[in-house]
C-alpha atoms as a PDB file:
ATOM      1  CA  UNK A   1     -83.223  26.017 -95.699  1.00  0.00           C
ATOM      2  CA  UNK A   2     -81.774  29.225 -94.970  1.00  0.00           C
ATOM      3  CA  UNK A   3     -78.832  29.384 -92.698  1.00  0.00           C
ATOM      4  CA  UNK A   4     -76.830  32.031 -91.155  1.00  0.00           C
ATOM      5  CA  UNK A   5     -72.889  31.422 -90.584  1.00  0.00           C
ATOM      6  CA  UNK A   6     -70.040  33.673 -89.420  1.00  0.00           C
ATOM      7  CA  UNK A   7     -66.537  33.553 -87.818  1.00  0.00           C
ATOM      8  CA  UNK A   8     -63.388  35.632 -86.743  1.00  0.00           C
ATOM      9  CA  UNK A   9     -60.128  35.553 -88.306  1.00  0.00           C
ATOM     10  CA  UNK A  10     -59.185  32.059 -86.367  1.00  0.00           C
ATOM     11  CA  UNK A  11     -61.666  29.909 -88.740  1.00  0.00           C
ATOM     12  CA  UNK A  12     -62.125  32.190 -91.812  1.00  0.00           C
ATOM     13  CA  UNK A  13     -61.109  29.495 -94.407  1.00  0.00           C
ATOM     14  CA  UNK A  14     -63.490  26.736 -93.163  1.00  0.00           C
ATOM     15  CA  UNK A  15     -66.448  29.598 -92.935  1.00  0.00           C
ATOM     16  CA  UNK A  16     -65.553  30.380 -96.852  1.00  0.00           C
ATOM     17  CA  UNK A  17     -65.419  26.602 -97.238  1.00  0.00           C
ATOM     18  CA  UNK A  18     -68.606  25.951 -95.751  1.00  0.00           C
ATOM     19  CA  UNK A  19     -70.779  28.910 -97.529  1.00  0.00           C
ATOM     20  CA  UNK A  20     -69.307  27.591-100.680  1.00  0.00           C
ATOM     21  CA  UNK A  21     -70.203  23.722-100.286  1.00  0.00           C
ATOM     22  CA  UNK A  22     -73.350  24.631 -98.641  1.00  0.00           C
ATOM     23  CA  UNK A  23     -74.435  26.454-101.132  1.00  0.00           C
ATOM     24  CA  UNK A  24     -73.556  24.312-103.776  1.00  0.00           C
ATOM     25  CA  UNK A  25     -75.799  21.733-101.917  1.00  0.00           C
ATOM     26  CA  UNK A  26     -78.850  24.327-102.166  1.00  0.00           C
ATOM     27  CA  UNK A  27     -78.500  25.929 -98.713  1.00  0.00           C
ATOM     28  CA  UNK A  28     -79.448  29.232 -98.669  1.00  0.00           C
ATOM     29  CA  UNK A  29     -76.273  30.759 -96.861  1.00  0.00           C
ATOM     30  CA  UNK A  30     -76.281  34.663 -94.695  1.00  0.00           C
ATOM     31  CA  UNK A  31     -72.726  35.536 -94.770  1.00  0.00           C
ATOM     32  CA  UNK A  32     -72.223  37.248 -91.706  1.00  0.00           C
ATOM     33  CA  UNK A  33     -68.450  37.602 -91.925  1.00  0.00           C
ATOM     34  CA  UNK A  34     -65.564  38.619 -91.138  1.00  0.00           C
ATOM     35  CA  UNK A  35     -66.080  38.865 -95.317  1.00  0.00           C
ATOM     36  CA  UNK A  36     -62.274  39.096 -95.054  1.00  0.00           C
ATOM     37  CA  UNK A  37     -58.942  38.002 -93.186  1.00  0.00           C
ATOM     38  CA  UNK A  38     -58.251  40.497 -90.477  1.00  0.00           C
ATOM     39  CA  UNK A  39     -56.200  38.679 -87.756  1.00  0.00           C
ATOM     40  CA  UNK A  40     -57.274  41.739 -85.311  1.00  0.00           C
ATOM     41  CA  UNK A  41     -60.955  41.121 -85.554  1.00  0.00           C
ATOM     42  CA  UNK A  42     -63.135  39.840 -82.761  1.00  0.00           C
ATOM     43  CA  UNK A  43     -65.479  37.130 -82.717  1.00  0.00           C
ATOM     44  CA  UNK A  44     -68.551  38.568 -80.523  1.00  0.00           C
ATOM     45  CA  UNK A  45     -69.109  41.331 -83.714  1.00  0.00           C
ATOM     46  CA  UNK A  46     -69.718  38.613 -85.733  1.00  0.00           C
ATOM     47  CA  UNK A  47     -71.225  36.038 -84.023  1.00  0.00           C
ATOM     48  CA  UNK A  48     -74.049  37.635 -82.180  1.00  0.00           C
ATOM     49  CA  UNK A  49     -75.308  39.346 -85.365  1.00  0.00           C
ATOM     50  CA  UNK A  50     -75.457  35.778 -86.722  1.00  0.00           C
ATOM     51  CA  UNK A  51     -77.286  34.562 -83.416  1.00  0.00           C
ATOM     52  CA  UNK A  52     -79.847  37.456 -83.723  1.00  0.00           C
ATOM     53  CA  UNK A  53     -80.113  36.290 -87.194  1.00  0.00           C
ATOM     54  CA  UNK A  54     -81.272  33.164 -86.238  1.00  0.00           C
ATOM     55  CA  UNK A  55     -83.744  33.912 -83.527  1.00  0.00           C
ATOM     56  CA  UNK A  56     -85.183  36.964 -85.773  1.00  0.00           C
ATOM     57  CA  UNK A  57     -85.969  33.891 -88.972  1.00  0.00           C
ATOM     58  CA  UNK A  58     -88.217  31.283 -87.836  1.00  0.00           C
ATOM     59  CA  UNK A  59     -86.677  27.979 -89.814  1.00  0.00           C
ATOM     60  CA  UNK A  60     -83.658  29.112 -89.788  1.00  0.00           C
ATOM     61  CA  UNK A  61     -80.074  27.680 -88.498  1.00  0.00           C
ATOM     62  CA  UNK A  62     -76.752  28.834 -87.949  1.00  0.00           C
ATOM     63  CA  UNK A  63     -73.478  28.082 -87.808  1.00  0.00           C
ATOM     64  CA  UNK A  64     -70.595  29.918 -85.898  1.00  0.00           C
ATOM     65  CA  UNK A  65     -67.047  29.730 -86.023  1.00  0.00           C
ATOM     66  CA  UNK A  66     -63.708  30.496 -84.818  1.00  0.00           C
ATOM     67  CA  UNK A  67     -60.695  28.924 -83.176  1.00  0.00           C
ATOM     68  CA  UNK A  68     -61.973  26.603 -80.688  1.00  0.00           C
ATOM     69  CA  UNK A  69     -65.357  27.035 -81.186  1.00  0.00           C
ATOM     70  CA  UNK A  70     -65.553  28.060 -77.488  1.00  0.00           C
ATOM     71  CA  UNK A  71     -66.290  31.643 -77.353  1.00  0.00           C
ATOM     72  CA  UNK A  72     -68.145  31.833 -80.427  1.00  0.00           C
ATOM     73  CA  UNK A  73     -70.458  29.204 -78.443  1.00  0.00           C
ATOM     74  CA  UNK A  74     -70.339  31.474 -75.375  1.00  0.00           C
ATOM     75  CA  UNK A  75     -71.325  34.879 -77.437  1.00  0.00           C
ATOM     76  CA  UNK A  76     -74.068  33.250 -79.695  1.00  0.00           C
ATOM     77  CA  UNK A  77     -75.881  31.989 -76.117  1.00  0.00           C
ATOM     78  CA  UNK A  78     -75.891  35.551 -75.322  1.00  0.00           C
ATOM     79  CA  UNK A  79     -78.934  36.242 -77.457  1.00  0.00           C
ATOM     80  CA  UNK A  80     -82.300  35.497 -76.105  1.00  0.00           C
ATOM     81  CA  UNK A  81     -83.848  31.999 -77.709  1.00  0.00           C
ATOM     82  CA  UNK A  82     -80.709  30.712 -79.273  1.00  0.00           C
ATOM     83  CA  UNK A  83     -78.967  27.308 -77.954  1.00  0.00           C
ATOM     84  CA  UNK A  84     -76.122  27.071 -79.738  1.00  0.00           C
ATOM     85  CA  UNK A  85     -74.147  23.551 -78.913  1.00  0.00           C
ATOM     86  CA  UNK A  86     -70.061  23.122 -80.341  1.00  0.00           C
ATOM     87  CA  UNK A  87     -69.385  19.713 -81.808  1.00  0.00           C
ATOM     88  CA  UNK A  88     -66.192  18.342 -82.562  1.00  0.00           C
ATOM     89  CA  UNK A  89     -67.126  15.320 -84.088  1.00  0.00           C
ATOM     90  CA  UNK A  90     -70.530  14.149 -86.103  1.00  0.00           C
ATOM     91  CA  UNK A  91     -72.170  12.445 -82.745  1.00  0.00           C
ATOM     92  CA  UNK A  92     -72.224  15.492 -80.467  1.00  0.00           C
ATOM     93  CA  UNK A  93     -73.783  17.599 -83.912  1.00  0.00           C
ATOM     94  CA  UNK A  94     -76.637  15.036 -84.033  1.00  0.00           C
ATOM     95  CA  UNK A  95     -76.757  15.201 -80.794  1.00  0.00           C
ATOM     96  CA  UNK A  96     -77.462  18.987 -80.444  1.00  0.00           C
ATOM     97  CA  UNK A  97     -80.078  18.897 -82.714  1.00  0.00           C
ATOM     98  CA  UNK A  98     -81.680  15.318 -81.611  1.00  0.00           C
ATOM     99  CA  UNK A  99     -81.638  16.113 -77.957  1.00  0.00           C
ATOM    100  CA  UNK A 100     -81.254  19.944 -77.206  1.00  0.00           C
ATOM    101  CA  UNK A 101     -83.312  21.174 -80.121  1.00  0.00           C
ATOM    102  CA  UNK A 102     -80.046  23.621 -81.250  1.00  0.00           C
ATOM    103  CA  UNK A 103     -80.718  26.163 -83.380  1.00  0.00           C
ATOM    104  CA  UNK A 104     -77.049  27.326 -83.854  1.00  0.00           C
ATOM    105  CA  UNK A 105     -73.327  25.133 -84.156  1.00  0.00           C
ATOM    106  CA  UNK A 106     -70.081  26.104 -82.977  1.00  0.00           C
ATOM    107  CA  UNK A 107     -67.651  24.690 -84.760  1.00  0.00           C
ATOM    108  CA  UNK A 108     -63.764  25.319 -83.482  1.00  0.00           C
ATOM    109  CA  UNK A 109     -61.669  25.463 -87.173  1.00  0.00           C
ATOM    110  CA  UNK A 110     -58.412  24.764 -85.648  1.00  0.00           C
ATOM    111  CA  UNK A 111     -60.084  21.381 -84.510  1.00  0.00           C
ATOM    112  CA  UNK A 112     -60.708  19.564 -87.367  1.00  0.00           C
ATOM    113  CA  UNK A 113     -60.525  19.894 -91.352  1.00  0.00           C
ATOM    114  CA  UNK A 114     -63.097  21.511 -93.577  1.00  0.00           C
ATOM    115  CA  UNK A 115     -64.049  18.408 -94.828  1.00  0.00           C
ATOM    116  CA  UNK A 116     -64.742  17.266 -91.214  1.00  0.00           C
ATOM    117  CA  UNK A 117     -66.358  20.849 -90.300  1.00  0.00           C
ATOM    118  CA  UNK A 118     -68.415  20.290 -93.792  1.00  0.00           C
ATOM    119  CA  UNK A 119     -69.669  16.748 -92.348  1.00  0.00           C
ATOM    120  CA  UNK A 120     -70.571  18.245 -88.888  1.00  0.00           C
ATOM    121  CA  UNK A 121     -72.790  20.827 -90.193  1.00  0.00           C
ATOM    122  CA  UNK A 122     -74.277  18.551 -92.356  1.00  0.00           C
ATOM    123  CA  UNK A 123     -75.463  16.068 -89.871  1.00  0.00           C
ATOM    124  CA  UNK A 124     -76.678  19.283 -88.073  1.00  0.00           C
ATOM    125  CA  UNK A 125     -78.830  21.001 -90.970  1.00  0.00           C
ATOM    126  CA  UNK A 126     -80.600  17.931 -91.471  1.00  0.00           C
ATOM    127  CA  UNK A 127     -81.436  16.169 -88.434  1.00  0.00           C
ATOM    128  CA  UNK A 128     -84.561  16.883 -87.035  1.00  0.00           C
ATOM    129  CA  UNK A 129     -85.077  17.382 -83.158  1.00  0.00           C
ATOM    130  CA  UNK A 130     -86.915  14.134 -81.899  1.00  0.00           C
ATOM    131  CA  UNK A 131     -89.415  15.822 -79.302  1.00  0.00           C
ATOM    132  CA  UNK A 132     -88.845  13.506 -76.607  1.00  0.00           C
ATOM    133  CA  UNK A 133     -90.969  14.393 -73.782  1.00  0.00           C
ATOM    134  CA  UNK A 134     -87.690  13.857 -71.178  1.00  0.00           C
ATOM    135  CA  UNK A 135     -85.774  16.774 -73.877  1.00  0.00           C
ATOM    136  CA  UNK A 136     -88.787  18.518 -74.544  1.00  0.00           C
ATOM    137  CA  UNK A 137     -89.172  19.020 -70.527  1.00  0.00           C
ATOM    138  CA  UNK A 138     -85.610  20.366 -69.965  1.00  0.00           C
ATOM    139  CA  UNK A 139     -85.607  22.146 -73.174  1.00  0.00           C
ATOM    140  CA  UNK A 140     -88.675  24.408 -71.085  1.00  0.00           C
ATOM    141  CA  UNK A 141     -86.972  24.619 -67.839  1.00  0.00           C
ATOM    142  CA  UNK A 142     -84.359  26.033 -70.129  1.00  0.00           C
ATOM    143  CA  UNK A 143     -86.870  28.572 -71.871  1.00  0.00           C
ATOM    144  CA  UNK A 144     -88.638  29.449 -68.399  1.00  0.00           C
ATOM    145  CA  UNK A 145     -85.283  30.620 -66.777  1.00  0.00           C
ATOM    146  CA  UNK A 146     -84.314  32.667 -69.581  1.00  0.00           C
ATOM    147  CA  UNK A 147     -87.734  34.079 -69.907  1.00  0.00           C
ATOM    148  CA  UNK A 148     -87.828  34.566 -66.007  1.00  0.00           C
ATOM    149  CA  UNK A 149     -84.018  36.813 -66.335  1.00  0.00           C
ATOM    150  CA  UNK A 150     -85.570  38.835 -69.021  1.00  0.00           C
ATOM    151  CA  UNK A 151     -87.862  40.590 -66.572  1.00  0.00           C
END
């Protein structure tokens, strides 16, 4: 599975963390930066390339990062046909994928440790949406309104 990550300054250790134990467990990781430390750098020029990313590979998933996990979350949402959902715990990562079909994860890294941002986005990358009817129906309301603002 191919999956496209990136972060700010704020969460730049977990982000090399993750590419590197991702990897090593046969991911196929896009490195969309910040490739390195700049505590000046802005989240949006990273994660909406990575968002982009996402919607422009069919199969894929992604992962953004940064302090909180907030605005990352905010700026990925900004690109048509992403739903990116932030976790803080293993649960709420299931259940972004089981119930809301989420093709990207926010992840704060001043939340929790690598190792706990490393089990998050492992849950996510390999549960499978469930295609309940009752999330399947929302998930379209959710598709028709975006598809209605486009025009």
């Amino acid at each position: 599975m191919r999956v496209h990550i990136a972060t700010d300054h704020a969460a730049f250790e977990v982000k090399q963390f993750l590419v590197e134990e991702l990897t090593r467990r046969g991911y196929e990781i896009v490195d969309h930066g910040a490739r390195d430390y700049d505590a000046l750098d802005d989240y949006p020029d990273f994660c909406i390339p990575c968002a982009e990313a996402v919607v422009g590979d069919p199969g894929s998933l992604g992962i953004v990062l940064g302090g909180s996990g907030n605005g990352e979350q905010i700026a990925a949402n900004k690109v048509s046909g992403v739903r990116a959902g932030l976790a803080y715990n293993p649960e709420l990562a299931r259940l972004t994928r089981e119930h809301n079909d989420a093709n990207v994860l926010s992840i704060g890294g001043r939340m929790q440790s690598s190792e706990e941002a490393l089990e998050m986005a492992l849950v996510f990358l390999t549960t499978p949406y469930s295609n309940d009817p009752r999330h399947q129906r929302r998930i379209d309301k959710l598709n028709a309104y975006e598809e209605q603002t486009k025009k």
